[in-house]
PDB file of N, CA and C in Angstrom:
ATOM      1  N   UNK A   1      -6.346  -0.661  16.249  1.00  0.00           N
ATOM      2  CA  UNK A   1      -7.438   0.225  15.990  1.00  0.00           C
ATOM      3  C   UNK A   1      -8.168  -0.292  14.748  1.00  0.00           C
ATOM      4  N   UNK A   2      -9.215  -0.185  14.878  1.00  0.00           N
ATOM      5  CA  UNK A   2     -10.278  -0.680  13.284  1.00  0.00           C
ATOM      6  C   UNK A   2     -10.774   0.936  12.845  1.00  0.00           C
ATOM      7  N   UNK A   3     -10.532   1.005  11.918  1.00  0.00           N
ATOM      8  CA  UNK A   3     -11.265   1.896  11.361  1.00  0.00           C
ATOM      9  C   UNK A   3     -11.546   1.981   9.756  1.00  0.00           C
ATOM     10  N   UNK A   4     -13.058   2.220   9.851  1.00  0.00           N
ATOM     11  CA  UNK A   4     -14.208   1.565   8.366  1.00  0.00           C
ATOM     12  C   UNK A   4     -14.011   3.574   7.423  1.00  0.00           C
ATOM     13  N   UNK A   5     -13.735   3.170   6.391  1.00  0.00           N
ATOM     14  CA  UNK A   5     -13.726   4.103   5.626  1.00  0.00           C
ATOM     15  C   UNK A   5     -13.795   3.679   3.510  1.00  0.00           C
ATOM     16  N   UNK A   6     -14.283   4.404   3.319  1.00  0.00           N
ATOM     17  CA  UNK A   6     -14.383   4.564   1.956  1.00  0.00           C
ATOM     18  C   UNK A   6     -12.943   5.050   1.242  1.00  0.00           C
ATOM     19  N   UNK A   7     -12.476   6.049   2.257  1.00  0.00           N
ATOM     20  CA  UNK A   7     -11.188   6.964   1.738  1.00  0.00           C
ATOM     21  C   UNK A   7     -10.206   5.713   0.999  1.00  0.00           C
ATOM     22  N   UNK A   8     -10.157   5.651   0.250  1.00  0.00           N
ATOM     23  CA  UNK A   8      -9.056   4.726  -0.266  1.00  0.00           C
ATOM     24  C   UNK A   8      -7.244   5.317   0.016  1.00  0.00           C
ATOM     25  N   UNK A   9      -7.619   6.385  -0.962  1.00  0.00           N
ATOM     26  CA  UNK A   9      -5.929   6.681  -0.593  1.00  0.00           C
ATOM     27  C   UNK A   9      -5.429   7.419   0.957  1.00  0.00           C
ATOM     28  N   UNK A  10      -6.498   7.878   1.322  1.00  0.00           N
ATOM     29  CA  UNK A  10      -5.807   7.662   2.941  1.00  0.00           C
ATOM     30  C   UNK A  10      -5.844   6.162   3.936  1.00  0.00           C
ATOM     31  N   UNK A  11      -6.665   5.642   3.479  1.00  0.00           N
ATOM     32  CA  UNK A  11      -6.102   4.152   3.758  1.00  0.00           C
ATOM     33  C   UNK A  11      -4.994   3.303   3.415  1.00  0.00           C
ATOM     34  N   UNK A  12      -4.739   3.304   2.085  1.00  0.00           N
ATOM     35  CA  UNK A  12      -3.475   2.938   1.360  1.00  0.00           C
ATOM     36  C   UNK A  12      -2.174   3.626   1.917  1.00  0.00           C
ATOM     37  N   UNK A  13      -2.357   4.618   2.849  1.00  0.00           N
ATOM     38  CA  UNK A  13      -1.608   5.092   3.412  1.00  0.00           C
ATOM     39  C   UNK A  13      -1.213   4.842   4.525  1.00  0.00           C
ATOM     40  N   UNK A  14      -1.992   4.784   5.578  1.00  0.00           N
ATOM     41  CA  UNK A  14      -2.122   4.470   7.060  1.00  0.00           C
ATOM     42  C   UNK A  14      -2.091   3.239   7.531  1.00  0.00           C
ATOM     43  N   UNK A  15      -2.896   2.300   6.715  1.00  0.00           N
ATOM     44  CA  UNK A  15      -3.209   0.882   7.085  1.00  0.00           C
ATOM     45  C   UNK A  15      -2.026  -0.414   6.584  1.00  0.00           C
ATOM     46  N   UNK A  16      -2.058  -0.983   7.694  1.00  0.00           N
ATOM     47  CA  UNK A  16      -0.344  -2.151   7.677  1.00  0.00           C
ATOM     48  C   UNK A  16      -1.521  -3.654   7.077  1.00  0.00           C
ATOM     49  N   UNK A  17      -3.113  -3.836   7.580  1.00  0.00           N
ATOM     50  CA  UNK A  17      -3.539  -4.880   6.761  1.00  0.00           C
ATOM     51  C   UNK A  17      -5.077  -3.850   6.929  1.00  0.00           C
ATOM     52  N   UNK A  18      -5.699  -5.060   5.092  1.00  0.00           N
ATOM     53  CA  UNK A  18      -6.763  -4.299   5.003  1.00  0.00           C
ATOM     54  C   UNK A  18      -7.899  -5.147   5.319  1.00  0.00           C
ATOM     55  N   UNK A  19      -8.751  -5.162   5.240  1.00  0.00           N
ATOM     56  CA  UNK A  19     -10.271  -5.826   5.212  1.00  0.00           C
ATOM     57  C   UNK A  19     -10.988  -5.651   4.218  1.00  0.00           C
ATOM     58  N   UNK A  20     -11.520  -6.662   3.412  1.00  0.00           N
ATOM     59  CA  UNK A  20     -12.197  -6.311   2.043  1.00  0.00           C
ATOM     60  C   UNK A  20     -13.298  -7.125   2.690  1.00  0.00           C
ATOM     61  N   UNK A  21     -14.587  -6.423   2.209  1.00  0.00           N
ATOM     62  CA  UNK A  21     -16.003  -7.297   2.437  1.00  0.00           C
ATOM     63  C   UNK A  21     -16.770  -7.092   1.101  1.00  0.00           C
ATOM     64  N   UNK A  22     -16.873  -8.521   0.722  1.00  0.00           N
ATOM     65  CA  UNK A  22     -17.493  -8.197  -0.992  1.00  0.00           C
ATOM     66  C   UNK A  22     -18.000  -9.098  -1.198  1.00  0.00           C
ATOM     67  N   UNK A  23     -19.402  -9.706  -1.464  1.00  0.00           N
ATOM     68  CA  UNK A  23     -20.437 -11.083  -1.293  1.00  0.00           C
ATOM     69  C   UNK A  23     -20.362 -11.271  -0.467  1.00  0.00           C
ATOM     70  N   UNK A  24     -20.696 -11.050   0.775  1.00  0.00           N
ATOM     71  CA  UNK A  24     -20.749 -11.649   1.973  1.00  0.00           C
ATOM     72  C   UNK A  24     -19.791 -12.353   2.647  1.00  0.00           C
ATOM     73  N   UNK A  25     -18.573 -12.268   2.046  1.00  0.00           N
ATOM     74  CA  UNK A  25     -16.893 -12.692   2.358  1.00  0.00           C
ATOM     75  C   UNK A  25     -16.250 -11.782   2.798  1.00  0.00           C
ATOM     76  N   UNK A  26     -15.834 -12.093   4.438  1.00  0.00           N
ATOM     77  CA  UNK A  26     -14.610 -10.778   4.572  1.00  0.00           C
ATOM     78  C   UNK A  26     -13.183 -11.259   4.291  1.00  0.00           C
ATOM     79  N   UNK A  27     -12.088 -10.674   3.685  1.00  0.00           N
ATOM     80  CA  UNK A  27     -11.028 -11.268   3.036  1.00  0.00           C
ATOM     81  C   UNK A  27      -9.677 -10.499   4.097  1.00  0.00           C
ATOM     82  N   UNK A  28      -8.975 -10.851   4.175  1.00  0.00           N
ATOM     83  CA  UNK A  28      -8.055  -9.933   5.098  1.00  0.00           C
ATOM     84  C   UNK A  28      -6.475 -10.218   3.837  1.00  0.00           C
ATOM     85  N   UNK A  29      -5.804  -8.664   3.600  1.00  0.00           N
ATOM     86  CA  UNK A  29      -4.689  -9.021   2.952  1.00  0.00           C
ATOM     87  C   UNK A  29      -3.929  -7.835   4.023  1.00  0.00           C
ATOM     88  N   UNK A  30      -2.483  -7.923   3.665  1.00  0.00           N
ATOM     89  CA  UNK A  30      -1.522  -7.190   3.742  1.00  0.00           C
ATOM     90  C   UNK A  30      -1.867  -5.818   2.493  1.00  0.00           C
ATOM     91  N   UNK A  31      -1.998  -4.602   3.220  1.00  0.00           N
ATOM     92  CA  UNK A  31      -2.450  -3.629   2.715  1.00  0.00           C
ATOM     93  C   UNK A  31      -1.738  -2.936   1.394  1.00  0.00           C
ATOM     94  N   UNK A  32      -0.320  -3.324   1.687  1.00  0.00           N
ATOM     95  CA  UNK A  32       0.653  -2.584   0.398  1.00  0.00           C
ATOM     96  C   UNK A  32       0.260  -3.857  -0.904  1.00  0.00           C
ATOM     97  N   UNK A  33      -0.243  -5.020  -0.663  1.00  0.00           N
ATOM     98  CA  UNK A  33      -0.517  -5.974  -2.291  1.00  0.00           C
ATOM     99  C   UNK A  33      -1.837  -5.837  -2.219  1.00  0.00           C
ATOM    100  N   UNK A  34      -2.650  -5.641  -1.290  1.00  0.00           N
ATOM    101  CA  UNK A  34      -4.200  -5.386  -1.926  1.00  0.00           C
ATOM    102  C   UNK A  34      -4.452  -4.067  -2.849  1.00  0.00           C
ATOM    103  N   UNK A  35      -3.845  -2.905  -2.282  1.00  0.00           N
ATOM    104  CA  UNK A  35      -4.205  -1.791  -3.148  1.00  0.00           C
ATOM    105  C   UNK A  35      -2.973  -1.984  -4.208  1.00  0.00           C
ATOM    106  N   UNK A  36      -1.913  -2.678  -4.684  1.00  0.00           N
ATOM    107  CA  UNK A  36      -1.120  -3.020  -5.988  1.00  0.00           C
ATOM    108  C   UNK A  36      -1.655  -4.149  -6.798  1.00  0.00           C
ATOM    109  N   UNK A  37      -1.974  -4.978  -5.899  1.00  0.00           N
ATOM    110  CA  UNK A  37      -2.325  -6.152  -7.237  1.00  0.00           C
ATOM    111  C   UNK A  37      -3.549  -7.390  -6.591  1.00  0.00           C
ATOM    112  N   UNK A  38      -4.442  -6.744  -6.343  1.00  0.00           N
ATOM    113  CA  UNK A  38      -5.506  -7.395  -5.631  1.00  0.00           C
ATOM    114  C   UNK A  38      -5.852  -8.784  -6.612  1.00  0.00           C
ATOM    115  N   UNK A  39      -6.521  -9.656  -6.233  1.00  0.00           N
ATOM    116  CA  UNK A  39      -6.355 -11.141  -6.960  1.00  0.00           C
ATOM    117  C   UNK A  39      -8.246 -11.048  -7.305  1.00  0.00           C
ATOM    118  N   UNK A  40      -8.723 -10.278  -6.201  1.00  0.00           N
ATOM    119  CA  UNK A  40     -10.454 -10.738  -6.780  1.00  0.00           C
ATOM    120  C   UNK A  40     -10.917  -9.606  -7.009  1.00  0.00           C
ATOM    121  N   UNK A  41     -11.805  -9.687  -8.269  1.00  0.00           N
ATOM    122  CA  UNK A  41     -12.589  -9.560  -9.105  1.00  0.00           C
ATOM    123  C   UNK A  41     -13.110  -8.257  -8.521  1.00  0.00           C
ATOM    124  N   UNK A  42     -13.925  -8.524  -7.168  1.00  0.00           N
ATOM    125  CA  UNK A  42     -14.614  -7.472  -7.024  1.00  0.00           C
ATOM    126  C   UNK A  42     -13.579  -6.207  -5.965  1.00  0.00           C
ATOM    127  N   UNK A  43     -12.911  -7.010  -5.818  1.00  0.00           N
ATOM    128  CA  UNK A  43     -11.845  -5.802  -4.627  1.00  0.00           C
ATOM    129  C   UNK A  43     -10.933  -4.786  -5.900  1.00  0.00           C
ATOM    130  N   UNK A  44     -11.003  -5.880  -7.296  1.00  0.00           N
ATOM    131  CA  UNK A  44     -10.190  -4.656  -8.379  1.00  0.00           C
ATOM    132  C   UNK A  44     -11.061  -3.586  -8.885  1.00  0.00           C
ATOM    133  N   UNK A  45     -12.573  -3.686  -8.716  1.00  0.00           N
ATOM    134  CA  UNK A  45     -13.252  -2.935  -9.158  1.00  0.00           C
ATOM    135  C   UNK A  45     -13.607  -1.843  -8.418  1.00  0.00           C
ATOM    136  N   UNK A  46     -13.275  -2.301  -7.071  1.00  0.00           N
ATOM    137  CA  UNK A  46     -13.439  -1.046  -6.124  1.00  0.00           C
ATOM    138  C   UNK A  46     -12.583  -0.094  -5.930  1.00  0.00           C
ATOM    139  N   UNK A  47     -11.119  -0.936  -6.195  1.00  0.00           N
ATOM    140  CA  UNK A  47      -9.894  -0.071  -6.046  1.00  0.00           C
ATOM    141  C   UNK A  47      -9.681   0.472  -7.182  1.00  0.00           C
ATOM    142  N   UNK A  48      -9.926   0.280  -8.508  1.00  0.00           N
ATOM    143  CA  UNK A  48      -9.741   0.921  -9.878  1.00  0.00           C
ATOM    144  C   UNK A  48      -9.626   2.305  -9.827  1.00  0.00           C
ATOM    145  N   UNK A  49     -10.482   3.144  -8.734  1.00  0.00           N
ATOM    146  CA  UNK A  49      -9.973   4.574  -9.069  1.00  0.00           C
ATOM    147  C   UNK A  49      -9.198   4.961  -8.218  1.00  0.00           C
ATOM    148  N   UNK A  50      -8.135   3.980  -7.550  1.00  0.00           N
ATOM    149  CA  UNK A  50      -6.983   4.103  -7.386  1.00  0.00           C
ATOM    150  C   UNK A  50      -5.406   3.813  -8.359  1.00  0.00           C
ATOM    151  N   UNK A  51      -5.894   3.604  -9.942  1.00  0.00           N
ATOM    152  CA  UNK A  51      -4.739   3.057 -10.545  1.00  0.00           C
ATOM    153  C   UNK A  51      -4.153   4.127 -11.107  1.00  0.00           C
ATOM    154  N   UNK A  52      -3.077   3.755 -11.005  1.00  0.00           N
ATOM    155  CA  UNK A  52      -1.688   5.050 -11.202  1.00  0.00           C
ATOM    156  C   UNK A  52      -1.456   5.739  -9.722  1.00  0.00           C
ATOM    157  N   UNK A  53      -1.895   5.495  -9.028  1.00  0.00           N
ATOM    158  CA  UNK A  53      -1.680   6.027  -8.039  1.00  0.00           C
ATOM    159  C   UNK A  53      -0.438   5.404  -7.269  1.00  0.00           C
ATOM    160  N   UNK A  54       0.409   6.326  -6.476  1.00  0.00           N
ATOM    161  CA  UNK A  54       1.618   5.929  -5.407  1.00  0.00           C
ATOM    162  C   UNK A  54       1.437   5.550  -4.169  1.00  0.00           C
ATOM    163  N   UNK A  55       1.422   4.620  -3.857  1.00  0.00           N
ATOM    164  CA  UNK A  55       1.794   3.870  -2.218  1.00  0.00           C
ATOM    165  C   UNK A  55       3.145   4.285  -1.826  1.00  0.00           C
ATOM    166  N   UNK A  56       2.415   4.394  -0.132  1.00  0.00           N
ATOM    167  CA  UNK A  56       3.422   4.303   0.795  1.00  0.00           C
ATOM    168  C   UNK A  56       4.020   3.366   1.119  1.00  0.00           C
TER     169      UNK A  56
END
């Protein structure tokens, strides 16, 4: 199933891999290290008002 959402922490929840699209790059990670320790620049700035937050 694909499904496009903003919701962060119900994504961080549900989703086994994620899709990041940021400059015109789509990036594909494993969903539990993108929302813990994302590597680019612009995927940390999006997820930031997810920090302190608990994963599933």
């Amino acid at each position: 199933m694909i499904w496009v959402t903003h919701d962060l922490k119900q994504a961080s929840r549900i989703s086994t891999t994620t899709w990041f699209m940021g400059n015109g790059k789509l990036e594909q990670h494993v969903s539990e290290s993108f929302f813990a320790k994302s590597a680019e620049d612009l995927a940390k700035r999006f997820i930031r008002p997810l920090e302190g937050a608990s994963f599933i």
